[in-house]
N, C-alpha and C. Protein backbone atom coordinates (compact mmCIF):
# COMPACT_ATOMS: atom_id res chain seq x y z
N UNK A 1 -25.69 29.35 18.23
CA UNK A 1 -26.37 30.32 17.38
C UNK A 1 -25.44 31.51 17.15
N UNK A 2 -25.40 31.44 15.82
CA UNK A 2 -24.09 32.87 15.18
C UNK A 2 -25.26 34.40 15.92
N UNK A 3 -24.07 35.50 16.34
CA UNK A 3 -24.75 36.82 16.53
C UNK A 3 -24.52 37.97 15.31
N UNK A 4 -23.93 37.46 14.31
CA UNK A 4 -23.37 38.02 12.88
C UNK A 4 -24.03 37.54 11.34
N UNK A 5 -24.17 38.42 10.93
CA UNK A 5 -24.87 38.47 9.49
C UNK A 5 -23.84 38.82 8.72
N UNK A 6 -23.78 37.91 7.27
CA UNK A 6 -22.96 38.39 6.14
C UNK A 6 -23.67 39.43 5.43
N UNK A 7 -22.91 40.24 4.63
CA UNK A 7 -23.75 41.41 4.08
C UNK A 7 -24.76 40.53 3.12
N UNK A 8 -24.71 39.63 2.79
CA UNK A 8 -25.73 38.85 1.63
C UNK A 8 -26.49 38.54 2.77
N UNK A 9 -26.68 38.47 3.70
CA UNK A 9 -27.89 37.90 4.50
C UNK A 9 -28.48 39.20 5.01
N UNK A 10 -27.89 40.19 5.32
CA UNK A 10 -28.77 41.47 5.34
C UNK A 10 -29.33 42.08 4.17
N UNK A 11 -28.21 41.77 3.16
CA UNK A 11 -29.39 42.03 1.62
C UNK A 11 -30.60 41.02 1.75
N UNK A 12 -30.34 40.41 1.87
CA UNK A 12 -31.84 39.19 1.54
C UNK A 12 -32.76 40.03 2.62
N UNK A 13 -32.32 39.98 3.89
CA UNK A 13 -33.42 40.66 5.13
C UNK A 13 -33.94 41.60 4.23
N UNK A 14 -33.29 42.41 4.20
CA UNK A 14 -33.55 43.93 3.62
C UNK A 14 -35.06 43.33 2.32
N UNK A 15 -34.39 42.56 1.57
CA UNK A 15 -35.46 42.34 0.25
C UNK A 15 -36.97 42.02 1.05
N UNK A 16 -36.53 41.19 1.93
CA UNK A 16 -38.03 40.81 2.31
C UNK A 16 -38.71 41.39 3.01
N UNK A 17 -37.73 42.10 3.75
CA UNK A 17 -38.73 43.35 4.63
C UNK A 17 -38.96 44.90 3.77
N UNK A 18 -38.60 44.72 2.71
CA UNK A 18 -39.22 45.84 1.36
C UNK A 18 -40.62 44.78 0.87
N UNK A 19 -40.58 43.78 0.64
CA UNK A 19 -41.39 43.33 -0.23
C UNK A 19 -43.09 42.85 1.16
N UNK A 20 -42.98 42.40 2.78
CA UNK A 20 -43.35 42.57 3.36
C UNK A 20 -44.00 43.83 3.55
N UNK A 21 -43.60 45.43 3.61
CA UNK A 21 -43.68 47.09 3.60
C UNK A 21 -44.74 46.89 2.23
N UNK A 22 -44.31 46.01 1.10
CA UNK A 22 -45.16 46.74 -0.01
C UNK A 22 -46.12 45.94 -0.01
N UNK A 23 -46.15 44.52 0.69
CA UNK A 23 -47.78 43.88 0.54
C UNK A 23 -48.24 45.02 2.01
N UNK A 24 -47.88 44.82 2.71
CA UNK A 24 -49.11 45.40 3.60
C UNK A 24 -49.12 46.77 3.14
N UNK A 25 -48.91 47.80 1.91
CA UNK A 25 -49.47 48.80 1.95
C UNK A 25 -50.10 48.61 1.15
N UNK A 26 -50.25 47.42 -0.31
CA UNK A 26 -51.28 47.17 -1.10
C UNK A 26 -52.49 46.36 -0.14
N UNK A 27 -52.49 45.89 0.81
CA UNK A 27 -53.55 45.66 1.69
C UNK A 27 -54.25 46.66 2.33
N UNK A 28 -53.45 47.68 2.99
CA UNK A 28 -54.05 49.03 3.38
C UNK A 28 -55.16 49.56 2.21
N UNK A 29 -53.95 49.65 1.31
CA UNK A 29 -55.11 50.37 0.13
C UNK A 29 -55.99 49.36 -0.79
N UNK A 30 -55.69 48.42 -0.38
CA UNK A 30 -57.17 47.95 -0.72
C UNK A 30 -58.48 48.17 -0.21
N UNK A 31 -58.40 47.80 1.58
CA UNK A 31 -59.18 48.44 2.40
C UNK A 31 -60.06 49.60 2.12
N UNK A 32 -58.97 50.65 2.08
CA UNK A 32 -59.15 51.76 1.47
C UNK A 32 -60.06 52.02 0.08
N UNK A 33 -59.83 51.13 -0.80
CA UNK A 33 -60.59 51.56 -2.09
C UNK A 33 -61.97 50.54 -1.69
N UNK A 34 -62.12 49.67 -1.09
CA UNK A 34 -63.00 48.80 -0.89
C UNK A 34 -63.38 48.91 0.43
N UNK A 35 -64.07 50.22 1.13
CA UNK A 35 -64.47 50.19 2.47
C UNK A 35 -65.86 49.24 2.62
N UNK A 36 -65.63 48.77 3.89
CA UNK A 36 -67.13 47.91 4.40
C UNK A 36 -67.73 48.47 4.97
N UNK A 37 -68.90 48.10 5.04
CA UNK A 37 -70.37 48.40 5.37
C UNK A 37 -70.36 49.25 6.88
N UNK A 38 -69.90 48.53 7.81
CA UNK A 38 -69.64 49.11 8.85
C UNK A 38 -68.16 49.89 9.34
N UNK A 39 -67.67 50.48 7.44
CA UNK A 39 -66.65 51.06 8.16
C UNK A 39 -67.13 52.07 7.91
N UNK A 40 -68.47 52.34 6.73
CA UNK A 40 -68.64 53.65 6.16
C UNK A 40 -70.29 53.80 7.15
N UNK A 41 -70.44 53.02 8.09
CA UNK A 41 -71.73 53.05 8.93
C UNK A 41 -71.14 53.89 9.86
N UNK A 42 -69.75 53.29 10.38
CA UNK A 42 -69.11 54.01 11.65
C UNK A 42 -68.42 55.33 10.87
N UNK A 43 -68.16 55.67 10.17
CA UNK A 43 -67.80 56.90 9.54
C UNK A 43 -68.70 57.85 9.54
N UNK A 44 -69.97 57.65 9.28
CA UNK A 44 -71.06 58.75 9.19
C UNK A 44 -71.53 58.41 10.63
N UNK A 45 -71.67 57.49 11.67
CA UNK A 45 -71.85 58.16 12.43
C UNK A 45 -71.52 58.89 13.86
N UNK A 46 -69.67 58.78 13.29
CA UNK A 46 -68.91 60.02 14.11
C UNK A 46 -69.24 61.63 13.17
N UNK A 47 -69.41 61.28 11.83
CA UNK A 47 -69.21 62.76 11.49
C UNK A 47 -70.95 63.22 11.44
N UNK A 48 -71.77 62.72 11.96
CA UNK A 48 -73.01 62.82 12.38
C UNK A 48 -73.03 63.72 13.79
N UNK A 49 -72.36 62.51 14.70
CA UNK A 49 -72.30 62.86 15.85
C UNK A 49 -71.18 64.53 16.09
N UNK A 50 -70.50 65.12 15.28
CA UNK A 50 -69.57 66.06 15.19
C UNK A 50 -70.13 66.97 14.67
N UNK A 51 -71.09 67.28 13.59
CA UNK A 51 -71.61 67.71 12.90
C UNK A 51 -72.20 68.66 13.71
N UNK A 52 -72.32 70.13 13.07
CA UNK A 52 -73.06 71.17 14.06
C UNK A 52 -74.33 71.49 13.61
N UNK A 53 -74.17 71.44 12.24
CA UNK A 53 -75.22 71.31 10.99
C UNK A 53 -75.09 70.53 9.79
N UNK A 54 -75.36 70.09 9.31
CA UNK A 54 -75.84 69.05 7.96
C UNK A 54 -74.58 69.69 7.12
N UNK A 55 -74.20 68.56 6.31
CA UNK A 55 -73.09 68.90 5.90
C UNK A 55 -73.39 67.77 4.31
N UNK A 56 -73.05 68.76 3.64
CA UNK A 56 -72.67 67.94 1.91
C UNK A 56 -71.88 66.62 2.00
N UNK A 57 -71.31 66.04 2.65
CA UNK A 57 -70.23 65.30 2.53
C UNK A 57 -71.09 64.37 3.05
N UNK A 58 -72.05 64.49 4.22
CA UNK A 58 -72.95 63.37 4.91
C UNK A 58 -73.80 63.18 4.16
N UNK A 59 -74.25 64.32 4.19
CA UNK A 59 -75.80 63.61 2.93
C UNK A 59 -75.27 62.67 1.55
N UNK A 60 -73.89 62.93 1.22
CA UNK A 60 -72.99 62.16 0.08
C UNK A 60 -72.77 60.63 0.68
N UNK A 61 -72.58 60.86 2.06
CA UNK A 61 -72.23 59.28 2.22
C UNK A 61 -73.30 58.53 2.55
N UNK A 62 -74.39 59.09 2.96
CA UNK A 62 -76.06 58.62 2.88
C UNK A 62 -76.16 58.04 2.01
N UNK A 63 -75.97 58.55 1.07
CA UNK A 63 -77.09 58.21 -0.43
C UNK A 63 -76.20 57.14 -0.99
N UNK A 64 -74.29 57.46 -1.07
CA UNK A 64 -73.60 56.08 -1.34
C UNK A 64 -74.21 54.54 -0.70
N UNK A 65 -74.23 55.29 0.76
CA UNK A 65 -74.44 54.03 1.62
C UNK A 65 -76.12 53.50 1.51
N UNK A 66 -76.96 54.35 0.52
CA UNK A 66 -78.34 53.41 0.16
C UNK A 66 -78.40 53.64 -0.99
């Protein structure tokens, strides 16, 4: 087993670990634009549980979430 890379084989690495970086950040932000049920269940209820008083932003994710 060689311990050396030609510069064309670190270009290629390089390509796929750019193109690897850009699917998983279009996966992130998919997530992101498409949250689930229990991500926006567990979201309201840490900022429930944090909450000192009622807050605009909760009663916003209430009413999204029914």
């Amino acid at each position: 087993m060689k311990n050396t890379f030609t510069i064309l084989e670190i270009q290629q690495l390089q390509k796929e670990e750019e193109h690897l970086s850009h699917l998983v950040d279009e996966f992130n932000e998919s997530l992101l634009a498409e949250p689930s049920e229990d991500a926006i269940s567990t979201i309201l209820a840490y900022s429930k549980a944090l909450s000192v008083r009622p807050s605009k932003g909760i009663e916003f994710i209430e009413f999204l979430n029914n």
